[in-house]
Protein backbone atom coordinates (compact mmCIF):
# COMPACT_ATOMS: atom_id res chain seq x y z
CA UNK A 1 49.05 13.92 16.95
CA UNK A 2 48.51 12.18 13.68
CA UNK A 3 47.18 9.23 15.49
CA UNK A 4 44.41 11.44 17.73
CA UNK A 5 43.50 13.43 14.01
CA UNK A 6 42.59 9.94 12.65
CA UNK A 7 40.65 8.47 15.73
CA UNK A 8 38.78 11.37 15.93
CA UNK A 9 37.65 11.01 12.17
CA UNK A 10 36.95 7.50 12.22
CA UNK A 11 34.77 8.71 15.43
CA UNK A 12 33.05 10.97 13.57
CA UNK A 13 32.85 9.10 10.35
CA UNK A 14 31.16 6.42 12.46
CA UNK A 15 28.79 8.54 14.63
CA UNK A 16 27.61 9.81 10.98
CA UNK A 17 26.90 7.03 8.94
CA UNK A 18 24.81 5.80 12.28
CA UNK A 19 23.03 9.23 13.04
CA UNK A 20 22.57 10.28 8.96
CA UNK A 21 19.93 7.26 8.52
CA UNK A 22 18.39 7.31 12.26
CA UNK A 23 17.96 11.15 11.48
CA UNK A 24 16.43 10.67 7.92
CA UNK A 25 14.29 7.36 9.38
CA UNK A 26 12.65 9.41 12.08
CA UNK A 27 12.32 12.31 9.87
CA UNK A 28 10.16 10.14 7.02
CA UNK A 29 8.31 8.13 9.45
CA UNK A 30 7.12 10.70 12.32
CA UNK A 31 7.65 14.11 10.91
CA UNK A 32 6.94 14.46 6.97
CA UNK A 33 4.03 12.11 6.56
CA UNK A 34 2.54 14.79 9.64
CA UNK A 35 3.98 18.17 7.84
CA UNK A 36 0.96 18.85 5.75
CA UNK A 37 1.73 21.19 3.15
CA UNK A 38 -0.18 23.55 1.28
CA UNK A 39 0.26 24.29 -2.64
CA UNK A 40 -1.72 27.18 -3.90
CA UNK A 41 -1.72 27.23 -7.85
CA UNK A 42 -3.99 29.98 -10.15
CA UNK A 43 -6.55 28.97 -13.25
CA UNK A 44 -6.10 31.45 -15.32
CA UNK A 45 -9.26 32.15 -17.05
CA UNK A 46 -10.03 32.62 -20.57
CA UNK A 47 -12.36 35.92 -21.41
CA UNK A 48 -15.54 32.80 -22.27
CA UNK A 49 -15.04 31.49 -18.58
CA UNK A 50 -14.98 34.84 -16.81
CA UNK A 51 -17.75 33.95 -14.77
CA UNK A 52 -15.57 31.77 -12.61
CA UNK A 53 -13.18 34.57 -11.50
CA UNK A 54 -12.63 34.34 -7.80
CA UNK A 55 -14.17 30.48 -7.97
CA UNK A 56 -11.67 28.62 -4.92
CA UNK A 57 -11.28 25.26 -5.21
CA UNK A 58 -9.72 22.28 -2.63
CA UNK A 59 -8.03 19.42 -4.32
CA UNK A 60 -6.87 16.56 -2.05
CA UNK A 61 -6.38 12.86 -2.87
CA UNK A 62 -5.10 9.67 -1.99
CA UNK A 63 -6.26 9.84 1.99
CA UNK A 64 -5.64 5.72 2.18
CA UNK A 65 -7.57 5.67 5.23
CA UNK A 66 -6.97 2.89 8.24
CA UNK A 67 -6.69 2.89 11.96
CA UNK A 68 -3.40 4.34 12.10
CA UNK A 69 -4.12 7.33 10.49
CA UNK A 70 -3.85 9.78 13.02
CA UNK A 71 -6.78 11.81 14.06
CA UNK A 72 -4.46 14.93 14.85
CA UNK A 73 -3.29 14.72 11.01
CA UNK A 74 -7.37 14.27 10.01
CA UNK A 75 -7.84 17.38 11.96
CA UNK A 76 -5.37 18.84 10.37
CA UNK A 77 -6.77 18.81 6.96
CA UNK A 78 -9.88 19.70 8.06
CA UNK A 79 -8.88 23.02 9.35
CA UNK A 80 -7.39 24.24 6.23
CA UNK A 81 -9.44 23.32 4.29
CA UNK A 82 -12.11 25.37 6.66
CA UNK A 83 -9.59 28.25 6.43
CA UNK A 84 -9.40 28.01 3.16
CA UNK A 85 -13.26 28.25 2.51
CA UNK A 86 -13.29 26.65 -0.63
CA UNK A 87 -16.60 26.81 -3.22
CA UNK A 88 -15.71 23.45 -4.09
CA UNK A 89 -13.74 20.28 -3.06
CA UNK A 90 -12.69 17.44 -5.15
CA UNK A 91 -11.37 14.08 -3.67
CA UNK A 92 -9.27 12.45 -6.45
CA UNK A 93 -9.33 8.74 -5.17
CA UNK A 94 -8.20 6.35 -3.14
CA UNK A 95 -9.92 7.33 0.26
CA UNK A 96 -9.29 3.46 1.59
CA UNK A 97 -5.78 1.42 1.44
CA UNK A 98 -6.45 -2.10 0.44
CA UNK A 99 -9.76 -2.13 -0.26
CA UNK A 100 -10.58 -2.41 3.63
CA UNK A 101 -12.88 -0.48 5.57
CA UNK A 102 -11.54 0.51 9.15
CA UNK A 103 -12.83 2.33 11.41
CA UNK A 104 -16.03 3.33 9.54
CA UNK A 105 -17.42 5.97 12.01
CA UNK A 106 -14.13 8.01 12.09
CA UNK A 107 -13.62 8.00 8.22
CA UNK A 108 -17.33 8.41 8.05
CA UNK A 109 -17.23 11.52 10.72
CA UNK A 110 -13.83 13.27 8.40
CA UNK A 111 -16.18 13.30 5.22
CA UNK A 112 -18.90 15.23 7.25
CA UNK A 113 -16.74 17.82 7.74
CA UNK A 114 -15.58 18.54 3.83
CA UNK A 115 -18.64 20.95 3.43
CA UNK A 116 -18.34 23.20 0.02
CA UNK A 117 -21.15 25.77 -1.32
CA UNK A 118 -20.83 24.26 -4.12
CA UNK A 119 -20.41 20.04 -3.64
CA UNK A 120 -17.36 17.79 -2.75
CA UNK A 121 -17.17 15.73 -5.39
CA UNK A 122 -15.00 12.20 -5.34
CA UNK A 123 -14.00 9.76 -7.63
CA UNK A 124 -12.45 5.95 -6.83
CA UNK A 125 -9.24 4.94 -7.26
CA UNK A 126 -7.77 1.50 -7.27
CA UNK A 127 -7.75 0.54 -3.64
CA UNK A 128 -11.95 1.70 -3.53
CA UNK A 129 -12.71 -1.36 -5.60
CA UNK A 130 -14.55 -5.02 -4.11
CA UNK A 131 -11.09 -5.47 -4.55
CA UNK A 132 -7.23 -4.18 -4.32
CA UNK A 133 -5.67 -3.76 -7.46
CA UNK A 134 -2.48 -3.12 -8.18
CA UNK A 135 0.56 -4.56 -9.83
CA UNK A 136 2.13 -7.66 -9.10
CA UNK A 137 5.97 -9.68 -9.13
CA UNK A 138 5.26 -10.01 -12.55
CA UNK A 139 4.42 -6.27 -13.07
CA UNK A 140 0.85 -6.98 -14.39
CA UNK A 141 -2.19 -5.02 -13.33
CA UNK A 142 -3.96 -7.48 -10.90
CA UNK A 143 -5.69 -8.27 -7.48
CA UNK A 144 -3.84 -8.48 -5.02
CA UNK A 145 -4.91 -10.25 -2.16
CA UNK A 146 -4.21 -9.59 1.50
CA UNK A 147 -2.75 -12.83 2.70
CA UNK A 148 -0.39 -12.84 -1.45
CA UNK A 149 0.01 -9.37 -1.13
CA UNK A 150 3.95 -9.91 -1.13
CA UNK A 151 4.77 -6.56 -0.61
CA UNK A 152 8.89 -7.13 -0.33
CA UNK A 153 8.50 -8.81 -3.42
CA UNK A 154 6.39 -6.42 -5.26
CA UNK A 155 8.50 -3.71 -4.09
CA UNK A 156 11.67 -4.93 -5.23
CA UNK A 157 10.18 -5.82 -8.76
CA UNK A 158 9.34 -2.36 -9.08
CA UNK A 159 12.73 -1.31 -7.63
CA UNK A 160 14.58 -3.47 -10.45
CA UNK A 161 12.10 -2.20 -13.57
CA UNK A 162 13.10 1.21 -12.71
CA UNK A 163 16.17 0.90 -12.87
CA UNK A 164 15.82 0.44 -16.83
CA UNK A 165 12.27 1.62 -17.54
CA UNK A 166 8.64 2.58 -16.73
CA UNK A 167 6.30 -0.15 -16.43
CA UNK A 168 3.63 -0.43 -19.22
CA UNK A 169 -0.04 -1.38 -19.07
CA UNK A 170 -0.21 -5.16 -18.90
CA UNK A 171 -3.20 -6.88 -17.82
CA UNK A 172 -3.44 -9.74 -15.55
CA UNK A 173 -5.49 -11.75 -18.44
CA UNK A 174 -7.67 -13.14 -15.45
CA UNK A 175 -8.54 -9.98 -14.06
CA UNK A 176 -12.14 -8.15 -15.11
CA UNK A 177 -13.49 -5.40 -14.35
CA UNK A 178 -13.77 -4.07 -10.42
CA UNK A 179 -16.98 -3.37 -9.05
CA UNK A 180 -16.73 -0.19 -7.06
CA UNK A 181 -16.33 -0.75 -3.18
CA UNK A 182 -20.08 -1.60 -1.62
CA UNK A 183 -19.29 -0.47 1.39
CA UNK A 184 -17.66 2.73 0.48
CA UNK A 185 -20.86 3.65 -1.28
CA UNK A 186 -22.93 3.05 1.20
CA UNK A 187 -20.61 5.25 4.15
CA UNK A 188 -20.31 8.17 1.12
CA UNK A 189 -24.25 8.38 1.19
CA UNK A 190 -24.21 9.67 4.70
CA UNK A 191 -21.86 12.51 3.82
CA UNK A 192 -21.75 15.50 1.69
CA UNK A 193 -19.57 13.68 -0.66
CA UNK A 194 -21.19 12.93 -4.06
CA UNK A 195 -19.64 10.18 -5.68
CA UNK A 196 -18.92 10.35 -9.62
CA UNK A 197 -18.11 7.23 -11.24
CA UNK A 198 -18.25 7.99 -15.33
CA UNK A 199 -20.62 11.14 -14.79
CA UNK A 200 -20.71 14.14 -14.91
CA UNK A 201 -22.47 16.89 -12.83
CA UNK A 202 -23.49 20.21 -14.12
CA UNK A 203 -23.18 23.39 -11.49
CA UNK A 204 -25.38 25.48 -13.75
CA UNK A 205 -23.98 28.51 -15.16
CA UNK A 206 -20.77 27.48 -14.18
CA UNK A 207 -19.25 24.23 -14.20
CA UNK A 208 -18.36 20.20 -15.25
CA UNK A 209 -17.33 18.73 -13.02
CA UNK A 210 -16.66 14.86 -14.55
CA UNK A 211 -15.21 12.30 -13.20
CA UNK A 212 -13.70 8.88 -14.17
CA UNK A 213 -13.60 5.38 -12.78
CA UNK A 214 -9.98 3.87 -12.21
CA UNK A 215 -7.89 2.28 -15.24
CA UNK A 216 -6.58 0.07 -12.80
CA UNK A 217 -10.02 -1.06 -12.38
CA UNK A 218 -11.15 -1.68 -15.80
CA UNK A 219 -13.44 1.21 -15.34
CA UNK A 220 -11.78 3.74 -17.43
CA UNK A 221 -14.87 5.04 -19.20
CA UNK A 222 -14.66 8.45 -21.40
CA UNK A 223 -17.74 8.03 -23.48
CA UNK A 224 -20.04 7.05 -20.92
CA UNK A 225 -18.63 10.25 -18.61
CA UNK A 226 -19.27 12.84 -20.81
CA UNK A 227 -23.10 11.78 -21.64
CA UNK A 228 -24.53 14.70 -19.93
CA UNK A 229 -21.17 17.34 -20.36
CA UNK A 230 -22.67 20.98 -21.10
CA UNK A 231 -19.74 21.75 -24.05
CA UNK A 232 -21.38 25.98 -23.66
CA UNK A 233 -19.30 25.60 -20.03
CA UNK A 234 -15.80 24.99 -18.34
CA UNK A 235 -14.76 21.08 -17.30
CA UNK A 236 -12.92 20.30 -14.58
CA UNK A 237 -12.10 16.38 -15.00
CA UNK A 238 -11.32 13.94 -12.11
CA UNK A 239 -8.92 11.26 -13.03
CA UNK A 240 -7.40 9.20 -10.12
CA UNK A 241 -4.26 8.17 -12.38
CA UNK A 242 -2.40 10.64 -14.30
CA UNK A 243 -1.70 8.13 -17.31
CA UNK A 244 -4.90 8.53 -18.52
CA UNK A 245 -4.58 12.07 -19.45
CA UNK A 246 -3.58 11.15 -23.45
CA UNK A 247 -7.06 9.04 -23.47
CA UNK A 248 -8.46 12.71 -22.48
CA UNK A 249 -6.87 14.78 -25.40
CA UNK A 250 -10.02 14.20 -27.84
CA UNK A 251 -12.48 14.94 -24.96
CA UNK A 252 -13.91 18.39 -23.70
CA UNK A 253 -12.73 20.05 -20.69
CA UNK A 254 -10.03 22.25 -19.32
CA UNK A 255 -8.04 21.36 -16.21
CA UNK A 256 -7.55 17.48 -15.33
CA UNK A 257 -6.95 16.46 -11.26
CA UNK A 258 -5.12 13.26 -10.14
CA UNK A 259 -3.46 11.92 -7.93
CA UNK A 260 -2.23 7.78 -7.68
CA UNK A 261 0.96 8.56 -7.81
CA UNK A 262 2.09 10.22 -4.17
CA UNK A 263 4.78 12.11 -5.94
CA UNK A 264 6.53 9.47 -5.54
CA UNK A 265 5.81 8.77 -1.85
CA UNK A 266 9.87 8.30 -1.07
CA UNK A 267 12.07 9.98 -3.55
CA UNK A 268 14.96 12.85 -4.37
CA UNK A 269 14.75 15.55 -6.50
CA UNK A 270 18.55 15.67 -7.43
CA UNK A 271 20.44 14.86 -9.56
CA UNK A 272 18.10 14.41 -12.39
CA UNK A 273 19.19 10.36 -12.68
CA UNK A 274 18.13 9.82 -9.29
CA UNK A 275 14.80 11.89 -9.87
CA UNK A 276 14.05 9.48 -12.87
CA UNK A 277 14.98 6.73 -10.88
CA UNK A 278 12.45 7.11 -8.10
CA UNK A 279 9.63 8.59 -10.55
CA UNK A 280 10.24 5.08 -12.20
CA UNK A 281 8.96 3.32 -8.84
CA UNK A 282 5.36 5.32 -8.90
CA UNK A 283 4.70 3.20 -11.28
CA UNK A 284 3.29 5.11 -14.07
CA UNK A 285 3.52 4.77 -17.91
CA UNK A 286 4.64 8.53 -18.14
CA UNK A 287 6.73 9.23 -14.87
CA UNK A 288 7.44 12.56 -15.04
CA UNK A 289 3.95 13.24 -14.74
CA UNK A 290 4.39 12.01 -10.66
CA UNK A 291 3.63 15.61 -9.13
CA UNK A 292 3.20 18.99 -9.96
CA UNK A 293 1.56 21.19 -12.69
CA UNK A 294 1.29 20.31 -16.55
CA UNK A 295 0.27 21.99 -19.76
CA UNK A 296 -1.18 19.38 -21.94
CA UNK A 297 -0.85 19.21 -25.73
CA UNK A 298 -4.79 20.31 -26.79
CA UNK A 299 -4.99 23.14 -23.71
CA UNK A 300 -5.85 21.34 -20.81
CA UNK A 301 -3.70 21.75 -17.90
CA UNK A 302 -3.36 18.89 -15.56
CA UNK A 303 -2.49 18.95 -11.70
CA UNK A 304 -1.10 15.59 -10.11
CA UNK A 305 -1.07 15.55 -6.71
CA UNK A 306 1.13 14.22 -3.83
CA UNK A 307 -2.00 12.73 -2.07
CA UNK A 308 -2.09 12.82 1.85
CA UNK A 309 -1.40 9.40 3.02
CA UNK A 310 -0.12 5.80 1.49
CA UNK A 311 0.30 1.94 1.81
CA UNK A 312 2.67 2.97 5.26
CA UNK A 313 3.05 6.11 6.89
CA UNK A 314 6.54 7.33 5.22
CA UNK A 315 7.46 10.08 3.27
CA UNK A 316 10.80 11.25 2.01
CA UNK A 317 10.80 14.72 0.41
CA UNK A 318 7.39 14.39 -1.05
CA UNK A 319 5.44 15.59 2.25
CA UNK A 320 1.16 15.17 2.17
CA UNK A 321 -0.39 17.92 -0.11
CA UNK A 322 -3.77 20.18 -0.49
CA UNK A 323 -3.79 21.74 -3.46
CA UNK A 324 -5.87 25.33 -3.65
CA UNK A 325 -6.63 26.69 -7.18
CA UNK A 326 -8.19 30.22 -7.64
CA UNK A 327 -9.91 31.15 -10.68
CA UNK A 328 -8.80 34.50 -11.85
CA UNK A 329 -9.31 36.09 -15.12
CA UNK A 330 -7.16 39.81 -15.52
């Protein structure tokens, strides 16, 4: 009898260490990075900014656009957003992966269909450059080519810095700054998506909007951003990494979007150790500010989000996000 108990739990023991990570791979490679989830958040307005009570607006980010992206999933966000009815929608960067253009008519065709009353708006983040940047074995802020891209490499690097600490801003020295993606500009000026690259564009009698060209990029620009900023109305900021947010703290405005980080893309959320841990590999300066809802010191409120798509296809407990905000003032 003793014998049959311990076949049968080294059968079972086996079965689940096989079926455990099968069940998890097919779960963060075919059904999460499809589950698109919606996260509805409220602005709560001040008595001065009253006039945007009831104002609904779409965040989404981070789209990483290539051939595999499914057009089911593009669909997808397309139809809430169009049941959401937004006034406005803001793209917080990153709409290509690599710094490649594929499949131009069907990224092009997914922009025509983000129609707002009041503008989509988009800013670039660091894969909408001439150029990919990102960082390399060494941990410095680079391009990265596609043929010494060195992904394994790259990954474990990353995978061995968190394990002590998050990675700081360090330069390639070589590396100057990005132009923004020629290409990409030229698809975004047959769509209702207005590009803002250090600007800022005034809804009058209601709104900033501003947004910010990519750290990553060397085109991190504050000053030159808030040139034409009406201070007698409320900002809304567009940052495509979150890390810039203490640059922000001196600077008009009230509620900062980002994304970059994909919240992170593969991660748990407990125990707190392992948390840290995988925050660690999004690769930000301040990694608890991966996903989710902030209060700033100065007032601002800042909103990272979990972006929709990624390098690859795979997401652990961090599944594609739209974010809705309503405006209310009680």
């Amino acid at each position: 009898m003793g014998v049959q108990t311990t076949d049968s739990f080294v059968v079972f023991t086996s079965i689940s260490l096989t079926a455990i990570p099968l069940l998890a791979f097919i779960w963060a490679s075919f059904i999460e990075p499809n589950w698109l989830k919606k996260t509805s958040i409220t602005w709560k307005l001040p008595k001065k900014h009253v006039h945007l009570h009831n104002l609904r607006i779409a965040q989404i980010s981070d789209l990483h656009f290539h051939k595999k992206v499914p057009q089911s999933f593009l669909n997808k966000i397309s139809k809430s957003l169009q049941n959401f009815s937004p006034d406005l929608i803001v793209f917080c960067g990153d709409l290509l992966c690599r710094a490649q253009i594929e499949d131009s008519s069907r990224l092009e065709a997914f922009l025509n269909t983000l129609h707002a009353p009041l503008g989509t708006f988009a800013i670039l983040g660091n894969h909408d450059y001439s150029a990919y940047i990102s960082r390399n074995t060494k941990g410095e802020i680079t391009c990265i080519s596609e043929k010494k891209s060195h992904p394994i490499r790259r990954a474990l690097a990353a995978v061995i810095q968190g394990l002590f600490s998050s990675p700081s801003y360090c330069y390639d020295p070589k590396l100057t700054p990005q132009a923004p993606h020629p290409a990409l500009i030229n698809l975004l000026k047959n769509t209702p998506v207005t590009l803002l690259h250090n600007a800022t564009h005034v809804i009058p009698e209601k709104l900033n909007i501003v947004g910010f060209g990519d750290i990553f990029a060397k085109q991190f620009n504050p000053e030159e951003a808030f040139i034409n900023y009406n201070p007698a109305l409320p900002g809304i900021l567009l940052s495509h990494n979150p890390d810039t947010i203490n640059s922000l703290e001196n600077y008009p405005g009230d509620f900062v979007l980002s994304g970059h980080s994909h919240g992170p893309q593969v991660t748990l959320l407990w125990p707190k150790f392992i948390r840290t841990f995988f925050e660690r590999l999004s690769g930000l300066e301040n990694p608890h500010l991966a996903r989710g809802h902030f209060l700033i010191n100065g007032g601002k409120q800042l909103y990272v989000n979990r972006g929709l798509g990624g390098l690859k296809r795979i997401r652990f407990c961090s599944p594609p996000e739209i974010c809705y905000i309503t405006c209310r003032y009680d």
